[in-house]
Protein backbone atom coordinates (compact mmCIF):
# COMPACT_ATOMS: atom_id res chain seq x y z
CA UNK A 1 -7.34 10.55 15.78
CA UNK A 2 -9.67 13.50 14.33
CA UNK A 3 -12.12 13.11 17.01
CA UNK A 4 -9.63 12.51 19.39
CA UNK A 5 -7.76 16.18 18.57
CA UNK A 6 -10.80 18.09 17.72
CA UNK A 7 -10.62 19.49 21.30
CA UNK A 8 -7.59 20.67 20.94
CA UNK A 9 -7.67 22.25 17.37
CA UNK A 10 -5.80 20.30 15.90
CA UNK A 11 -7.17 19.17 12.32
CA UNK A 12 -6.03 15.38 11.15
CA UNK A 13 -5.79 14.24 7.53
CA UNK A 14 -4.94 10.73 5.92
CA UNK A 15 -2.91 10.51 3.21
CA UNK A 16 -3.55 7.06 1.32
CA UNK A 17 -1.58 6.66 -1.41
CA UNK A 18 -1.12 3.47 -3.61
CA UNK A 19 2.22 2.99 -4.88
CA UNK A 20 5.14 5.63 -5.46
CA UNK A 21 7.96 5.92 -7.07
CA UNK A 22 10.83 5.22 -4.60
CA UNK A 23 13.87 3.23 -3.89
CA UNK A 24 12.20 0.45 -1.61
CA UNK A 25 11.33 -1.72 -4.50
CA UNK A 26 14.10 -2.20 -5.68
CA UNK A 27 15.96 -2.58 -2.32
CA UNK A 28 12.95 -5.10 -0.72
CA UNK A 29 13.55 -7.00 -4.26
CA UNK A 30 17.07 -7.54 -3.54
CA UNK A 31 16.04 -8.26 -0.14
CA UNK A 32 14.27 -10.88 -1.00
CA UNK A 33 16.45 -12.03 -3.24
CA UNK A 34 18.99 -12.53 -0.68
CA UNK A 35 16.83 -14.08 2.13
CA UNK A 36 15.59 -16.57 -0.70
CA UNK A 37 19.16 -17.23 -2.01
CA UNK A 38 19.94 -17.88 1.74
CA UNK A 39 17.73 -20.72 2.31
CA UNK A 40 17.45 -24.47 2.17
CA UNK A 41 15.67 -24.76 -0.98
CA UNK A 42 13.84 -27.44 0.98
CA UNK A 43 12.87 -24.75 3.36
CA UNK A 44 11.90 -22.27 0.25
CA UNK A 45 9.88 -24.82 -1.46
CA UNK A 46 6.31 -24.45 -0.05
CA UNK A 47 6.57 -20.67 -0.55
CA UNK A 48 8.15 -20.29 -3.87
CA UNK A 49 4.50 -20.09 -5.29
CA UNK A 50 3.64 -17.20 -3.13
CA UNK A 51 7.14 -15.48 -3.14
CA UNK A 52 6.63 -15.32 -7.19
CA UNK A 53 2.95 -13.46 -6.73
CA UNK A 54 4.47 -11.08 -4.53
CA UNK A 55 6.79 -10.18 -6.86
CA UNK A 56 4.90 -9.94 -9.82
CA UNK A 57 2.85 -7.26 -7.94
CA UNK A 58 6.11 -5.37 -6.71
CA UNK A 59 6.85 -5.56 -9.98
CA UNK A 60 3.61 -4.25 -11.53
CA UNK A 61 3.60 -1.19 -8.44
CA UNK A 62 7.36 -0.49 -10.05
CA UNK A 63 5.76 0.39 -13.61
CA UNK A 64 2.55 1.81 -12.60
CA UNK A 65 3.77 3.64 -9.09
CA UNK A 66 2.79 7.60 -8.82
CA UNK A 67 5.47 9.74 -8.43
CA UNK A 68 6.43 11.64 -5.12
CA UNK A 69 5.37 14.74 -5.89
CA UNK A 70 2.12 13.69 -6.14
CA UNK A 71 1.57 12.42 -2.42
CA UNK A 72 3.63 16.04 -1.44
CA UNK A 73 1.12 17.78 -3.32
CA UNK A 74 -1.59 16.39 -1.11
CA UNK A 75 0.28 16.33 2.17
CA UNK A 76 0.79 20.24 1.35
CA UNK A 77 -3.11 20.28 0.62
CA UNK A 78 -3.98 18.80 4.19
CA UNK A 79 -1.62 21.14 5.91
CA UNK A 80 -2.55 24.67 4.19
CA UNK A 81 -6.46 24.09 2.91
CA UNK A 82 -8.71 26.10 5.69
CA UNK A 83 -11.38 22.53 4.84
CA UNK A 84 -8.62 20.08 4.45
CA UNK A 85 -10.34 16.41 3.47
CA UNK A 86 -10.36 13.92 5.82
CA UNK A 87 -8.72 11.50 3.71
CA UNK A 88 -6.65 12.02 0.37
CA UNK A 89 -6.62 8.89 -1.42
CA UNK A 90 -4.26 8.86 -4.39
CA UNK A 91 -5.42 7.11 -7.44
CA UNK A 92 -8.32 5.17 -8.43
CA UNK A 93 -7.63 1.84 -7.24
CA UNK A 94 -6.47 2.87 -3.67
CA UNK A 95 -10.04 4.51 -3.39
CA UNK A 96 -11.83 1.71 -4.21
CA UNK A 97 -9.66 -0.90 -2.28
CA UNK A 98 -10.09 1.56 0.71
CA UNK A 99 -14.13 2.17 -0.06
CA UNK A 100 -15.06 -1.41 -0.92
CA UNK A 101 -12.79 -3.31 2.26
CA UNK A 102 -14.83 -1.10 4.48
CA UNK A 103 -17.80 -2.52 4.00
CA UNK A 104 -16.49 -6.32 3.03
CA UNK A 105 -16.44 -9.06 6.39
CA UNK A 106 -13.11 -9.80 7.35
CA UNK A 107 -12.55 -13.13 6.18
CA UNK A 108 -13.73 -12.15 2.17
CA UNK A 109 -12.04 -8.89 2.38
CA UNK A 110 -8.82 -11.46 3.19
CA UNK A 111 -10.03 -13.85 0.43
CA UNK A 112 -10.13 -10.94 -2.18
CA UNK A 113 -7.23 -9.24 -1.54
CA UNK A 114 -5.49 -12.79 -1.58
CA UNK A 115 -6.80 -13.24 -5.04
CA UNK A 116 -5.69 -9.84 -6.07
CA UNK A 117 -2.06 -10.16 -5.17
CA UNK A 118 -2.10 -13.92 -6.39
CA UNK A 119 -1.73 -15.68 -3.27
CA UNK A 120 -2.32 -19.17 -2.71
C-alpha cells in the first residue's frame, strides 16, 4: 500500500501489535466453550489436543497482553510524526516473529509457528 499511495501523498504505516488487553479473549473463550460443549464428543475427539494448545496460548496472551493505550500511542505516532515508521511493531516478540518469518520458507515458518502455539 505505501508504494501504491506515494503518488498521491498519502503516507501508510503498520501497526503490528502482539496481544492487547481487550474483551475478545474472554468472549472467543466462551466461544469456544460453547461450540465444544455443542458437539458430539466423537466429533470433538481428534481436536481436543489442539483445542487445549490454543487455549493455553489465549490464555498466556490474557496475562502477558499490552494494554490499549499502548497500540493508540503508536497509531497517534504514525498519524502526527512528519517521518512516521513504516511499521510499529509492539513488543519484542511480535518483532522477531515478524523479522524472522520473513526470511523463513513457507512450510518451516508453518512448522515453527505450529510448535510455538503447541499444535499437533
Amino acid at each position: 500500500m505505501r508504494l501504491e499511495f506515494r503518488n498521491f501523498g498519502v503516507g501508510v504505516s503498520a501497526v503490528e501489535p502482539g496481544a492487547i488487553t481487550t474483551p475478545i479473549w474472554n468472549k472467543s473463550l466462551a466461544s469456544a466453550d460453547q461450540l465444544a460443549g455443542d458437539l458430539d464428543p466423537a466429533a470433538l475427539s481428534p481436536y481436543e489436543a489442539d483445542l487445549a494448545a490454543i487455549r493455553k496460548l489465549v490464555d498466556r496472551s490474557i496475562r502477558t497482553a499490552s494494554p490499549v493505550d499502548r497500540v493508540v500511542g503508536a497509531v497517534v505516532h504514525a498519524l502526527t510524526a512528519r517521518r512516521p515508521k513504516a511499521h510499529y511493531y509492539l513488543g519484542l516478540q511480535v518483532r522477531m516473529c515478524f523479522k524472522c518469518v520473513k526470511l523463513l520458507p513457507d512450510r518451516l515458518r508453518d512448522w515453527l509457528l505450529r510448535k510455538l502455539i503447541g499444535l499437533r
